[in-house]
PDB file of N, CA and C in Angstrom:
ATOM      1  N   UNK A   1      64.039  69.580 111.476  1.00  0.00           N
ATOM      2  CA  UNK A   1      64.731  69.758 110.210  1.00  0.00           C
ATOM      3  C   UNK A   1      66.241  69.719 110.392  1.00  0.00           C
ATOM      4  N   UNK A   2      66.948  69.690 111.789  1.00  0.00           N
ATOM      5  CA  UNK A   2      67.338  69.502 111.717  1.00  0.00           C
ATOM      6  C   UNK A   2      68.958  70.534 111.649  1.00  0.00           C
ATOM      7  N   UNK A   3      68.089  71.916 111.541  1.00  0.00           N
ATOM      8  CA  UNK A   3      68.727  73.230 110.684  1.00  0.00           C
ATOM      9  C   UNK A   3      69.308  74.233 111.972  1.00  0.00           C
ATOM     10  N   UNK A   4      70.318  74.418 112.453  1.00  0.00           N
ATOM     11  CA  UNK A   4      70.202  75.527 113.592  1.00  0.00           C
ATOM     12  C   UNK A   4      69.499  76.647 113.513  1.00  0.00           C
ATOM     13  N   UNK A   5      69.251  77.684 114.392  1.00  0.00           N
ATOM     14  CA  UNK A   5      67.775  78.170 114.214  1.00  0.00           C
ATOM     15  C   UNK A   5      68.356  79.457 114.081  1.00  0.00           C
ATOM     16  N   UNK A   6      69.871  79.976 114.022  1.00  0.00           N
ATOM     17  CA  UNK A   6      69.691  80.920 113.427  1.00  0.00           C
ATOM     18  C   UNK A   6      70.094  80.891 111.906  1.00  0.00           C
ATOM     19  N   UNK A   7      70.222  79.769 111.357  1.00  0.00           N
ATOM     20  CA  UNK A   7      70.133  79.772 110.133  1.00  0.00           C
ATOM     21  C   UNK A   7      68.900  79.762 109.236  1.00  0.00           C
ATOM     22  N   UNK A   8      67.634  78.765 110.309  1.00  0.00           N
ATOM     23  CA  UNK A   8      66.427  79.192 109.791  1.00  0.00           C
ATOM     24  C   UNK A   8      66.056  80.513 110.142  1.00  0.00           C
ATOM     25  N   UNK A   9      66.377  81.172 110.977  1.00  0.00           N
ATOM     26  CA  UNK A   9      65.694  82.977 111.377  1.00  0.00           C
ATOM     27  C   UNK A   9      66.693  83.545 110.113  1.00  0.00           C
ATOM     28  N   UNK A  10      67.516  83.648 109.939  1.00  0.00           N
ATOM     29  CA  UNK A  10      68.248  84.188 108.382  1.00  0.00           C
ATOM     30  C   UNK A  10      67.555  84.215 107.623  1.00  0.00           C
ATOM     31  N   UNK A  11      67.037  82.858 106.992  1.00  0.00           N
ATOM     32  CA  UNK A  11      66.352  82.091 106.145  1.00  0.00           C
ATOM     33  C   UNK A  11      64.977  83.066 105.870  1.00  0.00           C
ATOM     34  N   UNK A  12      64.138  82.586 107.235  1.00  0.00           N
ATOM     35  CA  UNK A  12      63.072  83.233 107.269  1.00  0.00           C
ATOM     36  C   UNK A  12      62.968  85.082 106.939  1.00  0.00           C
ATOM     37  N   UNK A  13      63.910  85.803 107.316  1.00  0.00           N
ATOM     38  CA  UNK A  13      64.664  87.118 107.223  1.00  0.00           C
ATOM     39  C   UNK A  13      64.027  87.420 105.960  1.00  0.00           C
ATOM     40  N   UNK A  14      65.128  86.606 105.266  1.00  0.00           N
ATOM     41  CA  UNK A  14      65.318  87.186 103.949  1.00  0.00           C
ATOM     42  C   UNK A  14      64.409  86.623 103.278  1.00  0.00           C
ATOM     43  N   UNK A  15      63.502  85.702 103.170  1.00  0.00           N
ATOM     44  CA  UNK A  15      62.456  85.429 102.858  1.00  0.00           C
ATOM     45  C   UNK A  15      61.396  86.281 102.338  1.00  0.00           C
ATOM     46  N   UNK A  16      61.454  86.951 103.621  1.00  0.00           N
ATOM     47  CA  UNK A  16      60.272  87.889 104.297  1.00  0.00           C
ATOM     48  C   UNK A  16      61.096  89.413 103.866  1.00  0.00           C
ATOM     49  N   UNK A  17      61.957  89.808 103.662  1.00  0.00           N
ATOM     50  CA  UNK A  17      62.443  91.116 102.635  1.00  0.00           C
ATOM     51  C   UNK A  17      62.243  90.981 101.508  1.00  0.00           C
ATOM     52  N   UNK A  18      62.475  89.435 100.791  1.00  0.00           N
ATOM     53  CA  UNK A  18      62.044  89.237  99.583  1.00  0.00           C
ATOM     54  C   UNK A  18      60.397  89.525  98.779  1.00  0.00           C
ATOM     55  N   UNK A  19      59.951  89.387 100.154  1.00  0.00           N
ATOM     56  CA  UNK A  19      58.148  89.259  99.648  1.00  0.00           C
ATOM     57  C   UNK A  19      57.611  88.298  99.629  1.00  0.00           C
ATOM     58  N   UNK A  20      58.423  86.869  99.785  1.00  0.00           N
ATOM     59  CA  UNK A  20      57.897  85.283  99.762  1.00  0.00           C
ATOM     60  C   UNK A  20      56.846  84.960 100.876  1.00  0.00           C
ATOM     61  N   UNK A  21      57.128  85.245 102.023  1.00  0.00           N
ATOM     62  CA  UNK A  21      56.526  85.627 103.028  1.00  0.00           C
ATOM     63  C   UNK A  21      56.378  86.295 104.145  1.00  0.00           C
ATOM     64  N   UNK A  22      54.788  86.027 104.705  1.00  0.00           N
ATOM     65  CA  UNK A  22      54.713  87.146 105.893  1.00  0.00           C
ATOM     66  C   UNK A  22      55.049  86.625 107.412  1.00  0.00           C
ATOM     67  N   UNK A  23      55.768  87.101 108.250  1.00  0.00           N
ATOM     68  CA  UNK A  23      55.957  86.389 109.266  1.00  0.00           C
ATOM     69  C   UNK A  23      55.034  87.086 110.232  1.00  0.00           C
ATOM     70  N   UNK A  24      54.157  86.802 110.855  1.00  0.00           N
ATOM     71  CA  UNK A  24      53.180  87.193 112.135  1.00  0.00           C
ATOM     72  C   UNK A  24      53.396  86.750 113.440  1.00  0.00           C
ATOM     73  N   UNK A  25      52.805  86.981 114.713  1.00  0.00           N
ATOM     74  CA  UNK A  25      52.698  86.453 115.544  1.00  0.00           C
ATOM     75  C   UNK A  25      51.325  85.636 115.812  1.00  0.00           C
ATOM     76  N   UNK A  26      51.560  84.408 115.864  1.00  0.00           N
ATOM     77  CA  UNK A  26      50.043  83.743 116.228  1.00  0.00           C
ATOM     78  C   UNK A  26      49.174  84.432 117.106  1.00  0.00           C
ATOM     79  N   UNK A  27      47.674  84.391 116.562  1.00  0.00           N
ATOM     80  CA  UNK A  27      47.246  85.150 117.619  1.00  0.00           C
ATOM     81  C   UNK A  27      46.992  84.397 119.022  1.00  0.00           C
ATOM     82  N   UNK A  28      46.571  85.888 119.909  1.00  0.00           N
ATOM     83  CA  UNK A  28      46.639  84.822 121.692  1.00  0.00           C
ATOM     84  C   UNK A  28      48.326  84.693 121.972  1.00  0.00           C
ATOM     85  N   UNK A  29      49.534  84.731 121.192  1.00  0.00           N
ATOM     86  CA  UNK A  29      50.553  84.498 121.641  1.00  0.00           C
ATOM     87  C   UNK A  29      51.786  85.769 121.344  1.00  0.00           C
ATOM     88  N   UNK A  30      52.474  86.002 122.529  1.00  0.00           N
ATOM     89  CA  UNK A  30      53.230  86.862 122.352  1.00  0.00           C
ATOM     90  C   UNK A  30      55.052  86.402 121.828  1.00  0.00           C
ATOM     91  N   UNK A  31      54.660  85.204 121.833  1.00  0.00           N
ATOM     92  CA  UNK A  31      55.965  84.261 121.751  1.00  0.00           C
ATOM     93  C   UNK A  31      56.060  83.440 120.230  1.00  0.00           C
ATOM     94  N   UNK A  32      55.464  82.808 120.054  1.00  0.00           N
ATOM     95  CA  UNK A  32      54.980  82.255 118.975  1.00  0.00           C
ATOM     96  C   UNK A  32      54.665  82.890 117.520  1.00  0.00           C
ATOM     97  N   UNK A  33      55.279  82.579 116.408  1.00  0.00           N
ATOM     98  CA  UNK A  33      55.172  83.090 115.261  1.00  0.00           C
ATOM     99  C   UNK A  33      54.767  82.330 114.336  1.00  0.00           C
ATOM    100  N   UNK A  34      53.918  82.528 113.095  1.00  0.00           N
ATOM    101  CA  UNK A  34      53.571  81.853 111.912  1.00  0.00           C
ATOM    102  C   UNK A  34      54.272  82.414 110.468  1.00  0.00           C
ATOM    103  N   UNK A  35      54.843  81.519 109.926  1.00  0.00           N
ATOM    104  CA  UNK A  35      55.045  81.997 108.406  1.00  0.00           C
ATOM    105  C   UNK A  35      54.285  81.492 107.251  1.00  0.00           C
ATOM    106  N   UNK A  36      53.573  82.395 106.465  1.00  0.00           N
ATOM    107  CA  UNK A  36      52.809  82.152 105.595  1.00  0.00           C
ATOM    108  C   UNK A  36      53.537  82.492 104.361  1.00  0.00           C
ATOM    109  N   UNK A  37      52.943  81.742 103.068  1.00  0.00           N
ATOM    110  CA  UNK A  37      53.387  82.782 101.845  1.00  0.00           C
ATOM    111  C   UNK A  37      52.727  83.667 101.549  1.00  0.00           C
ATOM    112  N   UNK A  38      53.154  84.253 100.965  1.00  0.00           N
ATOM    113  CA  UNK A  38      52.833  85.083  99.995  1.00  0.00           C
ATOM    114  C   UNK A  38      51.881  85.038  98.983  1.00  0.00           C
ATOM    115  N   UNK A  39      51.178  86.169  97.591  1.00  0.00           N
ATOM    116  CA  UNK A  39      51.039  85.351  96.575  1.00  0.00           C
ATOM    117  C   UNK A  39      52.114  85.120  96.165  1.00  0.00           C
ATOM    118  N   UNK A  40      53.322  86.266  95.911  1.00  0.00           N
ATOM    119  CA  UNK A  40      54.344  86.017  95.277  1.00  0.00           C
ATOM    120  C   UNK A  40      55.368  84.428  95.990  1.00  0.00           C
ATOM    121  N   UNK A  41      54.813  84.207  96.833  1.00  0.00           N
ATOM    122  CA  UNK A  41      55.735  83.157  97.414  1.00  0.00           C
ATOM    123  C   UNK A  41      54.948  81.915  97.075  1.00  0.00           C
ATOM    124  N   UNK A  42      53.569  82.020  96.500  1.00  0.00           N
ATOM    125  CA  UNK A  42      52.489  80.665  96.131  1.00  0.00           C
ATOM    126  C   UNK A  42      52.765  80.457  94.557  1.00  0.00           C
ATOM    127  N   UNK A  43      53.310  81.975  93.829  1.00  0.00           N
ATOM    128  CA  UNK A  43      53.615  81.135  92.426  1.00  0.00           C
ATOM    129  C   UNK A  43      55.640  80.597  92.796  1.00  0.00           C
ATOM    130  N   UNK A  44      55.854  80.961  93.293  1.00  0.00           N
ATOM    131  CA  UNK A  44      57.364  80.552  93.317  1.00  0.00           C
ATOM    132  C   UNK A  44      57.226  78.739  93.946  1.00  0.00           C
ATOM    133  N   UNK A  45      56.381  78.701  94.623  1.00  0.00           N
ATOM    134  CA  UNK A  45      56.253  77.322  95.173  1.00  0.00           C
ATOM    135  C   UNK A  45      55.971  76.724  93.995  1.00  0.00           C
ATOM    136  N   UNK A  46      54.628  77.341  93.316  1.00  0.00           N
ATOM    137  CA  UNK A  46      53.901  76.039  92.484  1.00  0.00           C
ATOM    138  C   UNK A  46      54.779  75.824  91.272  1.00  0.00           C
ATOM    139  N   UNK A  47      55.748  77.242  91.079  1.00  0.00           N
ATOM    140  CA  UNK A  47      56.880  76.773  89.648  1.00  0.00           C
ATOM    141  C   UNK A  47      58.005  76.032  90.396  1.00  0.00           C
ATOM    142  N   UNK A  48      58.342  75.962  91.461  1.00  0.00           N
ATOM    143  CA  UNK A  48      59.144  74.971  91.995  1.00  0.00           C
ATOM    144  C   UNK A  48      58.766  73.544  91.846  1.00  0.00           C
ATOM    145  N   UNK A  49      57.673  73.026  92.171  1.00  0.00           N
ATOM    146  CA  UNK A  49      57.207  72.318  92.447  1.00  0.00           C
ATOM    147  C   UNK A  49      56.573  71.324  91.130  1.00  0.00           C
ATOM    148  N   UNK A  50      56.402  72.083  90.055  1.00  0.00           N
ATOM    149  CA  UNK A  50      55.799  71.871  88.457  1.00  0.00           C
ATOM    150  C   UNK A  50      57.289  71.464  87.754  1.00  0.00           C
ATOM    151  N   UNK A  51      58.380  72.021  88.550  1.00  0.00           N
ATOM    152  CA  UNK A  51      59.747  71.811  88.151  1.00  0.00           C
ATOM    153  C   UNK A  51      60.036  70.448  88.269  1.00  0.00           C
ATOM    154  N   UNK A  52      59.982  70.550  90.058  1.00  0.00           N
ATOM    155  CA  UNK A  52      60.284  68.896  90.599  1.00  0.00           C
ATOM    156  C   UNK A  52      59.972  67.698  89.860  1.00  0.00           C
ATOM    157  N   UNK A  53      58.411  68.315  89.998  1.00  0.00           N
ATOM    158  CA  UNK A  53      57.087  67.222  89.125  1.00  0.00           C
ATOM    159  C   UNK A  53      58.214  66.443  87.842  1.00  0.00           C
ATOM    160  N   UNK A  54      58.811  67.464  86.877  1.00  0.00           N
ATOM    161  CA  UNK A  54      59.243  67.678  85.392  1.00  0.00           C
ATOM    162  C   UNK A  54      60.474  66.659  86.106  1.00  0.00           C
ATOM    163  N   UNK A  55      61.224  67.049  86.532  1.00  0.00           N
ATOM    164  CA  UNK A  55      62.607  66.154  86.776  1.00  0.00           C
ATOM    165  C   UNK A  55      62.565  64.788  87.512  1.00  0.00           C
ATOM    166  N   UNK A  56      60.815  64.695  88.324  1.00  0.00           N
ATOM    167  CA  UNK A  56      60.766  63.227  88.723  1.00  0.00           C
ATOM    168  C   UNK A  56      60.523  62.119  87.699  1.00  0.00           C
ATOM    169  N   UNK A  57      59.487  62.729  86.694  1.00  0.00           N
ATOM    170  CA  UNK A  57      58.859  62.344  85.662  1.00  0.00           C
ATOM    171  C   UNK A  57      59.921  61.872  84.801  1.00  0.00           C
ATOM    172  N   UNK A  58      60.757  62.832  84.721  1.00  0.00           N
ATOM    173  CA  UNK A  58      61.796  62.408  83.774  1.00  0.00           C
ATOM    174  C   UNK A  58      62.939  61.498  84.177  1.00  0.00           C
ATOM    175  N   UNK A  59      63.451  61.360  85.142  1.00  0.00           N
ATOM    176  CA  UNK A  59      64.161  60.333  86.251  1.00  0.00           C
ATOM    177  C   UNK A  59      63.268  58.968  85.603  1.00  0.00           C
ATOM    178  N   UNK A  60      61.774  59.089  86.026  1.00  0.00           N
ATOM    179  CA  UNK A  60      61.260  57.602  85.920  1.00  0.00           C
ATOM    180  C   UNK A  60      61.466  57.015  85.006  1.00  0.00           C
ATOM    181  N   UNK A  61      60.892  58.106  83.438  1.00  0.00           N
ATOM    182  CA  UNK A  61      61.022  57.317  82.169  1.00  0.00           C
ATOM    183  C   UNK A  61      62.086  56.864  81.940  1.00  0.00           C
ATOM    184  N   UNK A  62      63.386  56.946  82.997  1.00  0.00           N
ATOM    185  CA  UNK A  62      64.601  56.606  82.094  1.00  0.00           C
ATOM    186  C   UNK A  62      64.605  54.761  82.699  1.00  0.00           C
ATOM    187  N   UNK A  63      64.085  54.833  83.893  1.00  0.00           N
ATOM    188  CA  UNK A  63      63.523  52.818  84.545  1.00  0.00           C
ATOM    189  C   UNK A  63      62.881  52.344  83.190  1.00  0.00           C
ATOM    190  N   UNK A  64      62.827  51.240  83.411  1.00  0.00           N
ATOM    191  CA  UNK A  64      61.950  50.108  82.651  1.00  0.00           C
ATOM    192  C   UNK A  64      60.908  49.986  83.591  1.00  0.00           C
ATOM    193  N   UNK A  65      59.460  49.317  82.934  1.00  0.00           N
ATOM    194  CA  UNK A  65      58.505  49.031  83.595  1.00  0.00           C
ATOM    195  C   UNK A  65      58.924  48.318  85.006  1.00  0.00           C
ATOM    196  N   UNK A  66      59.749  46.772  84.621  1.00  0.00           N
ATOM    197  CA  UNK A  66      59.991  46.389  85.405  1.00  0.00           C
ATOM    198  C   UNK A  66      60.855  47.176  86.863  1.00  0.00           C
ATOM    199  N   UNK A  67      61.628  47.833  86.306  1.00  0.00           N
ATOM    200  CA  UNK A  67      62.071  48.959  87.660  1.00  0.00           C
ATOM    201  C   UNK A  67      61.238  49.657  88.794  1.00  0.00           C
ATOM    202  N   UNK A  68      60.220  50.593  87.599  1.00  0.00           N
ATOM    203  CA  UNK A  68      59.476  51.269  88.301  1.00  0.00           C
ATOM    204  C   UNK A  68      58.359  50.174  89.164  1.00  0.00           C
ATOM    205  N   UNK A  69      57.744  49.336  88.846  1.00  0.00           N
ATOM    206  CA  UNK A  69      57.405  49.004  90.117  1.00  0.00           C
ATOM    207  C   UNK A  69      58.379  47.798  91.132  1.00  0.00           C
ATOM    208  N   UNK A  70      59.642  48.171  91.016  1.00  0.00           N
ATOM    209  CA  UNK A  70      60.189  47.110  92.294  1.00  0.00           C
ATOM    210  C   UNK A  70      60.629  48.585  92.737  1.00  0.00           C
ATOM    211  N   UNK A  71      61.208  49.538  92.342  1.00  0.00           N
ATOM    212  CA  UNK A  71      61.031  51.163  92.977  1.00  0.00           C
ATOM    213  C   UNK A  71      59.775  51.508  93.884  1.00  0.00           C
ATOM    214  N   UNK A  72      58.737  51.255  93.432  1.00  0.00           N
ATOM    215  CA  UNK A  72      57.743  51.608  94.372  1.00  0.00           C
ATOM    216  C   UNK A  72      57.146  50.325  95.127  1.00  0.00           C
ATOM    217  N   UNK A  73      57.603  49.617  94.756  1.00  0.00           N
ATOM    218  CA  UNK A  73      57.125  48.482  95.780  1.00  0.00           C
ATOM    219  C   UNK A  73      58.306  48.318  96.756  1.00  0.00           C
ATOM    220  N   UNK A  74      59.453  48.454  96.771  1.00  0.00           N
ATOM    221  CA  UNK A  74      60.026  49.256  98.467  1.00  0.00           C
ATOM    222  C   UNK A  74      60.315  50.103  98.461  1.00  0.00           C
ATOM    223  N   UNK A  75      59.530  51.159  97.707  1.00  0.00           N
ATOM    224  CA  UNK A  75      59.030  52.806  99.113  1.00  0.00           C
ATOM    225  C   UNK A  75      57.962  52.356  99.501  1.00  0.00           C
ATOM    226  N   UNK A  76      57.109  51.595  98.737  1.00  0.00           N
ATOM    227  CA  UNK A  76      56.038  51.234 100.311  1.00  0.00           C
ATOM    228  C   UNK A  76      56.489  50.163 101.019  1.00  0.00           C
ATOM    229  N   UNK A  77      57.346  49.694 101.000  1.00  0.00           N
ATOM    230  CA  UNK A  77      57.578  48.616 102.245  1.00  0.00           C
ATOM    231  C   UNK A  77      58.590  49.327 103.024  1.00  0.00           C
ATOM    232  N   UNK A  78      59.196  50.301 102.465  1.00  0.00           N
ATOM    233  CA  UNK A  78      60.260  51.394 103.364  1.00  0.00           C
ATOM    234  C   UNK A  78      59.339  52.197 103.927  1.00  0.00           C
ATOM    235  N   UNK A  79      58.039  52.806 103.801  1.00  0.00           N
ATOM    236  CA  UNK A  79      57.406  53.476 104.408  1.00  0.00           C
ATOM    237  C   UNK A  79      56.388  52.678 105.409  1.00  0.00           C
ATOM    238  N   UNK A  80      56.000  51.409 105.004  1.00  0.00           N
ATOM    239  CA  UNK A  80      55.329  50.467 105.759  1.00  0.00           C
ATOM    240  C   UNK A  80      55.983  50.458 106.851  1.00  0.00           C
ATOM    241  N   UNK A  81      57.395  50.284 106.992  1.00  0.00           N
ATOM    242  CA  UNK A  81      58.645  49.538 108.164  1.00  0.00           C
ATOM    243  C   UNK A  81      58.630  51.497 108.935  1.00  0.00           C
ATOM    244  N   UNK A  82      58.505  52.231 108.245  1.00  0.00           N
ATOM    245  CA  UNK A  82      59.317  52.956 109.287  1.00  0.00           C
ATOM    246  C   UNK A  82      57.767  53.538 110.079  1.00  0.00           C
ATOM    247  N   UNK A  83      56.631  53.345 109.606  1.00  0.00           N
ATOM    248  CA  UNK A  83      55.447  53.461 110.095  1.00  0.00           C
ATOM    249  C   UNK A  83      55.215  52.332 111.454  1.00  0.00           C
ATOM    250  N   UNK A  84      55.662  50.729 111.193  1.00  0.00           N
ATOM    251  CA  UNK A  84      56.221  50.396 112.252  1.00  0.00           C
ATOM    252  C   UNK A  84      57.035  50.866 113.341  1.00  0.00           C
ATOM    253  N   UNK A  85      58.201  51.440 112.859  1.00  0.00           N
ATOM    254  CA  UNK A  85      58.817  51.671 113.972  1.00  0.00           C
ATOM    255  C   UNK A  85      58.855  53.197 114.759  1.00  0.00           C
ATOM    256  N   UNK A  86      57.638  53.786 114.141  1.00  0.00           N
ATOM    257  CA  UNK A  86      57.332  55.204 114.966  1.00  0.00           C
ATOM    258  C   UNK A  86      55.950  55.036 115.561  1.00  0.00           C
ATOM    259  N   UNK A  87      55.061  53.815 115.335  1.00  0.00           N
ATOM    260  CA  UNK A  87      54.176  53.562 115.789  1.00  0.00           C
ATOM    261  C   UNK A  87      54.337  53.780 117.849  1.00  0.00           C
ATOM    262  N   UNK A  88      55.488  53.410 118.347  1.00  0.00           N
ATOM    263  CA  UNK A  88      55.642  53.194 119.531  1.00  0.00           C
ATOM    264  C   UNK A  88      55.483  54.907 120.194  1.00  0.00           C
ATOM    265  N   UNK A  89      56.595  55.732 119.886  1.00  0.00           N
ATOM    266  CA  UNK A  89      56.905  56.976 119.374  1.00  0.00           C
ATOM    267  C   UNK A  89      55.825  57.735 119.584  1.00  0.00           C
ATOM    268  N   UNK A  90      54.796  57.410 118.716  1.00  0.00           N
ATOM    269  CA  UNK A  90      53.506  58.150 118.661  1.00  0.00           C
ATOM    270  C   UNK A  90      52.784  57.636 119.650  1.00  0.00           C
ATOM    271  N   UNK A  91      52.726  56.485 120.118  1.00  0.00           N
ATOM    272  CA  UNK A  91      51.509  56.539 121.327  1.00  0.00           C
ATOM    273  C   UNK A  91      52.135  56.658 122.544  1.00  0.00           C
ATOM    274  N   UNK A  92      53.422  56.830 122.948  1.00  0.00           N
ATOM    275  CA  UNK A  92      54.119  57.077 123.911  1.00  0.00           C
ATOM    276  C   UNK A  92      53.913  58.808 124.241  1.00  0.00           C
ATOM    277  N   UNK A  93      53.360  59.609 122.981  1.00  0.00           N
ATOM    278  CA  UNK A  93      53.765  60.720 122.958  1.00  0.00           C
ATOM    279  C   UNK A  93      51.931  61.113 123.339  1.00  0.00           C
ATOM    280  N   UNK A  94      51.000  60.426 122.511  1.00  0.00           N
ATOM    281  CA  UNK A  94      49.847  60.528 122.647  1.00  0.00           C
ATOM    282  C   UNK A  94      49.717  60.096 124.086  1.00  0.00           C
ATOM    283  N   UNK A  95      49.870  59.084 124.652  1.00  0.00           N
ATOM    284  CA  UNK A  95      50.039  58.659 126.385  1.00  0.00           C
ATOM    285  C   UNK A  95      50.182  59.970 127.118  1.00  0.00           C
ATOM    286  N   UNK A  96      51.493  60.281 127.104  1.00  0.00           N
ATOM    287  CA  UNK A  96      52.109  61.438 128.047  1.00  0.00           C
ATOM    288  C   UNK A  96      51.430  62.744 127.560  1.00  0.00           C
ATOM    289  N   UNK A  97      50.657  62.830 126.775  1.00  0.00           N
ATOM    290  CA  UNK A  97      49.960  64.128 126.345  1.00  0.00           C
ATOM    291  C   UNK A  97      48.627  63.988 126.920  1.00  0.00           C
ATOM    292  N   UNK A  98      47.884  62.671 127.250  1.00  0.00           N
ATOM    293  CA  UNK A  98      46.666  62.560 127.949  1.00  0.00           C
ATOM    294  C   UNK A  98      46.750  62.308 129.227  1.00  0.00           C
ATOM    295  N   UNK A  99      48.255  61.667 129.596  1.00  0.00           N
ATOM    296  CA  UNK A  99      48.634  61.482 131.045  1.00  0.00           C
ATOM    297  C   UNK A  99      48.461  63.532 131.642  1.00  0.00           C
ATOM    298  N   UNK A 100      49.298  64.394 131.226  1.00  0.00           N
ATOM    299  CA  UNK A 100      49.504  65.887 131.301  1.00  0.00           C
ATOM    300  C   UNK A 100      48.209  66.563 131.859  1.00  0.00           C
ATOM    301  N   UNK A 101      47.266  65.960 130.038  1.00  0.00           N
ATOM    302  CA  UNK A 101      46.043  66.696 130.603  1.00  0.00           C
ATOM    303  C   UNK A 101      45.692  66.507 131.710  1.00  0.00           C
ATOM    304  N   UNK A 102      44.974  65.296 132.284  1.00  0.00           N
ATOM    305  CA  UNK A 102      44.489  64.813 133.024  1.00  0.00           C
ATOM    306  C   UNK A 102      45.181  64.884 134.725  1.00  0.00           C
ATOM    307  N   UNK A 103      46.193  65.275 134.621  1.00  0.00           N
ATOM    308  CA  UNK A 103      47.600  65.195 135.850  1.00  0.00           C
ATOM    309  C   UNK A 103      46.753  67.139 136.031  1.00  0.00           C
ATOM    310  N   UNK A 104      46.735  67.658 135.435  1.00  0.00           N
ATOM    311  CA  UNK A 104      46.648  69.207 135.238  1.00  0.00           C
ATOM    312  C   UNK A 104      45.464  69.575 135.502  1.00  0.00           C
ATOM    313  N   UNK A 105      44.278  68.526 135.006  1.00  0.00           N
ATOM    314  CA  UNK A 105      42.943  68.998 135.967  1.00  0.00           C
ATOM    315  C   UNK A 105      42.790  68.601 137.122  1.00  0.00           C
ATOM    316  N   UNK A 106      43.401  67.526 137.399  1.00  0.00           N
ATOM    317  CA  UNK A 106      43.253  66.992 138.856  1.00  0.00           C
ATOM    318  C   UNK A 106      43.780  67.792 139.836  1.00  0.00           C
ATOM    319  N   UNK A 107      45.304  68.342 139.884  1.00  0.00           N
ATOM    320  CA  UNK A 107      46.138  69.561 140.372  1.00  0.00           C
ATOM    321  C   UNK A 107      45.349  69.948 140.216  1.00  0.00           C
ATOM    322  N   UNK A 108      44.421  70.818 139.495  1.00  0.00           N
ATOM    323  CA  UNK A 108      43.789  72.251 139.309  1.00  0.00           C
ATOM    324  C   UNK A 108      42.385  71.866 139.802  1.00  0.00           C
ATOM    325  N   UNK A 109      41.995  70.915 139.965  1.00  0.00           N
ATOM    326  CA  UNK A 109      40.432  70.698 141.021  1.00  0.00           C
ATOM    327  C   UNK A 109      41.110  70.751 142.067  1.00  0.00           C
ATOM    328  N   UNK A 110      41.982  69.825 142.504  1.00  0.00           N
ATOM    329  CA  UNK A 110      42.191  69.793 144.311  1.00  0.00           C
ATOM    330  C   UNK A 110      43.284  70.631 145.022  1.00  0.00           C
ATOM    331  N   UNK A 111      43.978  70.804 144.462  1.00  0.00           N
ATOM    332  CA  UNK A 111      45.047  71.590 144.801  1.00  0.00           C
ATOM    333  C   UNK A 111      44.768  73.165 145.471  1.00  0.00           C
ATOM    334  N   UNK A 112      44.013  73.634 145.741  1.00  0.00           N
ATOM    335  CA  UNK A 112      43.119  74.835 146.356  1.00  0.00           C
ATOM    336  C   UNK A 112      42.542  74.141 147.604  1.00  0.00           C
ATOM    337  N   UNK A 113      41.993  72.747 147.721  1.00  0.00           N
ATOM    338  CA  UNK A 113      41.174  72.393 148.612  1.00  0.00           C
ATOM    339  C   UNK A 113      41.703  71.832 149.658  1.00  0.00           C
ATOM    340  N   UNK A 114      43.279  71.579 149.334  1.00  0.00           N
ATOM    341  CA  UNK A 114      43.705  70.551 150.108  1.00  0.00           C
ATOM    342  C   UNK A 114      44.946  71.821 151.058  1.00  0.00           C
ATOM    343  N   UNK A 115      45.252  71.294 152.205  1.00  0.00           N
ATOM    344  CA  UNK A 115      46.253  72.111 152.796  1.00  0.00           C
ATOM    345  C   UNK A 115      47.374  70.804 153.025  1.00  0.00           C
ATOM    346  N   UNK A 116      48.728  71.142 152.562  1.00  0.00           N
ATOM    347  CA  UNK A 116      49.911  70.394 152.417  1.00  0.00           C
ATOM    348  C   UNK A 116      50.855  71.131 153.502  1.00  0.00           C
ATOM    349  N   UNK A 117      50.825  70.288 154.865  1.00  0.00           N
ATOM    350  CA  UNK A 117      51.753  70.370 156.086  1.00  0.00           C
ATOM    351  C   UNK A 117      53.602  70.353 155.634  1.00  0.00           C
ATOM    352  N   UNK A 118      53.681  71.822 156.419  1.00  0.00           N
ATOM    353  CA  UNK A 118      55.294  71.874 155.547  1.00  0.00           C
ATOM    354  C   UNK A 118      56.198  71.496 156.945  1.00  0.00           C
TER     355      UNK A 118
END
């Protein structure tokens, strides 16, 4: 996001004094935290969000037919292209995540069995 992180821990802070949400620790982890909402933080979303809805809606009607679809016919070719170019990204990342596993059982089968001359 992009956000320095003690501006999101602020963020999250006051969030979470507000009542929007609960911050926990994942379970199994002593490091790791989850933020959930709230209810009070699930109607503040969905009137946010019923808002957005209202001001996109209204943005569109002000296009002509003809607008609105050359508008959405390149966000999908803007989303087509950038799906291209993270395609690499993602299997580079999927690679080195099955390269890891696999590097980590092998260490962890032989690595006990073997004696390494120092």
């Amino acid at each position: 996001m992009s956000i320095p992180k003690q501006t999101l821990n602020s963020q999250l802070r006051s969030m979470e004094k507000d009542g929007d949400i609960k911050v926990d620790y994942l379970p199994n982890s002593k490091k790791n935290k989850a933020a959930v909402l709230t209810e009070k933080g699930m109607k503040q979303a969905r009137a946010t969000a019923g808002l957005m809805q209202k001001f996109e809606t209204k943005a569109l009607t002000s296009f002509s037919q003809q607008e609105v679809e050359i508008l959405f016919s390149l966000l999908e070719r803007f989303t087509d292209e950038m799906i291209r170019f993270t395609i690499p990204t993602i299997l580079t990342m999927i690679i080195g995540s099955v390269y890891g596993i696999v590097d980590g059982i092998i260490i962890s089968t032989y690595v006990g069995k073997m004696v390494f001359p120092l």
